[in-house]
Every structure is written in C-alpha cells, then in structure tokens.
Protein backbone atom coordinates (compact mmCIF):
# COMPACT_ATOMS: atom_id res chain seq x y z
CA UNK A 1 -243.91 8.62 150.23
CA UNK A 2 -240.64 8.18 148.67
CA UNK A 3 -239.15 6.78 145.58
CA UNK A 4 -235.31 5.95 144.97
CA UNK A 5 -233.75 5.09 141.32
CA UNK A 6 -230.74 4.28 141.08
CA UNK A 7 -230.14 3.36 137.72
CA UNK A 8 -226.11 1.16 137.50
CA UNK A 9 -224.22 3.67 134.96
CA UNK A 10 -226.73 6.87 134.90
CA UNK A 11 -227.83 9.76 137.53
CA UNK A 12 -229.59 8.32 140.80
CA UNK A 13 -232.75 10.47 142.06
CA UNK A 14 -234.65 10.49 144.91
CA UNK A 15 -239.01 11.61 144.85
CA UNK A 16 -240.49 12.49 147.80
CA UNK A 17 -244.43 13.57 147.98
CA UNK A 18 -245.47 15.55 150.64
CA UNK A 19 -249.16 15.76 150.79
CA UNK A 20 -251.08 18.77 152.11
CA UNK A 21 -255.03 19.82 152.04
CA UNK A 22 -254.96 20.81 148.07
CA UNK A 23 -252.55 17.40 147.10
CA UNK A 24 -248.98 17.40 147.47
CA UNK A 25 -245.99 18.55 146.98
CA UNK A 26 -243.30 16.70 144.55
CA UNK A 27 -239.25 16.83 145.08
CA UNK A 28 -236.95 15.71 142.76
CA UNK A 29 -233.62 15.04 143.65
CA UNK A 30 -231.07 14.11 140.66
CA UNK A 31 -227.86 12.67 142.28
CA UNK A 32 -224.25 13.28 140.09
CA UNK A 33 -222.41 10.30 140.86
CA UNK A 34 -223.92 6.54 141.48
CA UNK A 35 -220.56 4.43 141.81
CA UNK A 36 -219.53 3.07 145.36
CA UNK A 37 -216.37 4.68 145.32
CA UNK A 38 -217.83 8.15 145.66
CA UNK A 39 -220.43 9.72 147.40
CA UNK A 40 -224.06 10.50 145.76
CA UNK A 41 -224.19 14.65 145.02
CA UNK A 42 -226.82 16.89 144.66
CA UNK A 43 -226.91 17.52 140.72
CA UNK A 44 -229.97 19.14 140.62
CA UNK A 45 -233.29 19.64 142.48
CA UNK A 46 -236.75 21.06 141.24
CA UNK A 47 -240.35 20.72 143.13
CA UNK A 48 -243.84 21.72 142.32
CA UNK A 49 -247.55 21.11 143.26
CA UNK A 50 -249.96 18.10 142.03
CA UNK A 51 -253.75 18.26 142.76
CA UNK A 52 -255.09 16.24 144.79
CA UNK A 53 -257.26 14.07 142.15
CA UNK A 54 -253.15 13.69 140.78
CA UNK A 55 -252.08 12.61 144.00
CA UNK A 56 -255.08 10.00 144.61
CA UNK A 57 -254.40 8.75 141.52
CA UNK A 58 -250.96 7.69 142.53
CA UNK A 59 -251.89 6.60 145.49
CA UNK A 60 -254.27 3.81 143.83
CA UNK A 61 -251.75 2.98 141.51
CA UNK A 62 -248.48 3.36 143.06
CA UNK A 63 -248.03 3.54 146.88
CA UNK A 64 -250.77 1.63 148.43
CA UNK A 65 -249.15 -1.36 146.42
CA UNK A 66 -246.14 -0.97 148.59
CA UNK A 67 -247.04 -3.22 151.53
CA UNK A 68 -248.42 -6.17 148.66
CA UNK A 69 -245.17 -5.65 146.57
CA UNK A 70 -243.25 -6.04 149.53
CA UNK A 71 -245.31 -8.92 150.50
CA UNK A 72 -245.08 -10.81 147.54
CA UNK A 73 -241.50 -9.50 146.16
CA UNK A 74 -238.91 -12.49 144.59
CA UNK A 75 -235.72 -11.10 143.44
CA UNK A 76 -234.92 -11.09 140.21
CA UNK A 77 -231.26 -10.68 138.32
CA UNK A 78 -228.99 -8.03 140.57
CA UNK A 79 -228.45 -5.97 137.62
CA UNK A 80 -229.46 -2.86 135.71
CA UNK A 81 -231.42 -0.31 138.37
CA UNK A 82 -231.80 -0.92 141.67
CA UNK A 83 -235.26 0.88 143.12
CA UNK A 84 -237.14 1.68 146.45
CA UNK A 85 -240.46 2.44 147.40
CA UNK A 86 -241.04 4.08 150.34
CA UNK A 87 -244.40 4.62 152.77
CA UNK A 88 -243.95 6.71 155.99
CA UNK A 89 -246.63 6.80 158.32
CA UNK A 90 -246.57 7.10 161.99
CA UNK A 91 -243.62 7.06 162.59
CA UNK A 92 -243.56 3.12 160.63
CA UNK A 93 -241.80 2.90 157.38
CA UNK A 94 -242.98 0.21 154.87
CA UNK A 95 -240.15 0.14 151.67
CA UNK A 96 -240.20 -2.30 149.12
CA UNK A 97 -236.69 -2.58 147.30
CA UNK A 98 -236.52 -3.79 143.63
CA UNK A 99 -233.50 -4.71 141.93
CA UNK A 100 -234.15 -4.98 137.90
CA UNK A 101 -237.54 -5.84 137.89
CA UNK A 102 -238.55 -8.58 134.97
CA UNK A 103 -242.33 -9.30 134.33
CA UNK A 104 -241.93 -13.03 134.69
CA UNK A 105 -240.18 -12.86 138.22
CA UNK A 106 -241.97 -9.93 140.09
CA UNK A 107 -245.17 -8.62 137.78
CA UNK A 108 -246.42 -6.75 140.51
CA UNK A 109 -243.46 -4.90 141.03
CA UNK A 110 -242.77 -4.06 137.28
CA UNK A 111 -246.44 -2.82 136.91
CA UNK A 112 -245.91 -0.60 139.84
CA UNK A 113 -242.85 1.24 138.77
CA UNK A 114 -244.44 1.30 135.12
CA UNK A 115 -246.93 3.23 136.70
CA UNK A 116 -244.39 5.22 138.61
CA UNK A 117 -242.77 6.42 135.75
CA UNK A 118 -245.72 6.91 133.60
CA UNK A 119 -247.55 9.20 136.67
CA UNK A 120 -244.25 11.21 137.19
CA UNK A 121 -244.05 12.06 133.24
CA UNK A 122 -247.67 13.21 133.47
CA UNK A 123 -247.03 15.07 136.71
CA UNK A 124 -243.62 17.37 135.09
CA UNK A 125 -242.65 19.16 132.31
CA UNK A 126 -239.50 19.87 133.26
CA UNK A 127 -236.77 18.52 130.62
CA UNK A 128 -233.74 16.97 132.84
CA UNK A 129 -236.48 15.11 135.30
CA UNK A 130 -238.11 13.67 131.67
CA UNK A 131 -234.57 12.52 130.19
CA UNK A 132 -234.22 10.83 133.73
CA UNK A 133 -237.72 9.14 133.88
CA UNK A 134 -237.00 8.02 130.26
CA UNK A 135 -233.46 6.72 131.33
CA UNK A 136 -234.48 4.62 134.22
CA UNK A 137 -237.90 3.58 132.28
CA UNK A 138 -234.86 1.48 129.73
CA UNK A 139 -233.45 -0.14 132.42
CA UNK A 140 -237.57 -2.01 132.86
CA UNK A 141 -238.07 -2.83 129.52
C-alpha cells in the first residue's frame, strides 16, 4: 500500500507499508521540492515497524476503502493538496487520487485521509514526519 501527499506550496512525501508475518514495515519519504519546474528530491527518509493489530487497524480504516473511494470519487476544487492512495496486489494496482478533498463533495474520501493522518501520527514519533502530517492535515480542514 502506498500513500502520496503532495501538499501545493509545502514538502511532498510518499508512505509505503510493506507487510510481513509480525505487521509491516512503514517508509517515509519527504520530497524537497513540489513545483513543476523541478524535479521531486529525496529530503529525508526514516522507516520503522508497526504490529500487526496497528497494521489491521489501518487496513479497516484506510486501505480497504480504496476500491469504494475510487468507486464513488467526484472531484472537488483543483486546489490545495493533491493525494493518492495506492493498493498493490497481484500484480493489479487499485489508486484512488484526491485533489483537495471537501466533506460536502467527496465525504468518503475526506474521512479516509482523516484517518490516514490520524493512524500515521499514532504510528511515529519522529518530529519532521509529525510537522509534515500536521502540514498536509491544514490543507483538509
């Protein structure tokens, strides 16, 4: 599973969970530059282990609402953050793409990456990934 911010006038960042037998493995990716005219950066990169009860939890509430949320997605005002969630499995790729998600165009959406960000704040301690959830979680509200 994968999930892209990419927040108009802050750091972009890339999550990717990679399960295994005891839950999974997080990576964060921070990205330095988001503008067109250059190209994204590595800024700065961290990972670390979640249990699995962590990891089933956001599977409930996060990925398996990937293939509704795409489903059922309306666009909303191309401005702000642009997001994507991504499944992988079997070689099939299921991604929803979100592009400043409001609660009276695309609830489902907005109450998935609500409990994206939420998850991922429980999930690190680590201070730059926190200033970034807290960034992108402005852009939502």
């Amino acid at each position: 599973y994968q999930i892209l911010f990419r927040p108009t006038f802050d750091e972009s960042s890339r999550i990717t969970f990679v399960e295994h037998s005891g839950g999974a493995l997080v990576k964060y990716v921070l990205f330095n530059s988001n503008s067109g005219d250059q190209p994204l950066d590595t800024s700065y990169y961290i990972s670390h282990h979640i249990s699995k009860t962590d990891y089933i939890v956001m599977l409930h509430e996060v990925f398996r609402k990937i293939g509704s949320a795409a489903q059922n997605h309306r666009n909303g005002i191309r401005d702000g953050i642009w997001m994507e969630f991504s499944e992988f499995h079997n070689g099939d790729t299921t991604t929803v793409q979100l592009s400043n998600p409001q609660k009276t165009v695309d609830s489902l959406s907005v109450t998935m990456t609500g409990n994206a960000l939420q998850l991922l704040r429980k999930f690190t301690s680590d201070t730059l990934i926190l200033q970034h959830l807290r960034i992108v979680e402005k852009y939502i509200q």
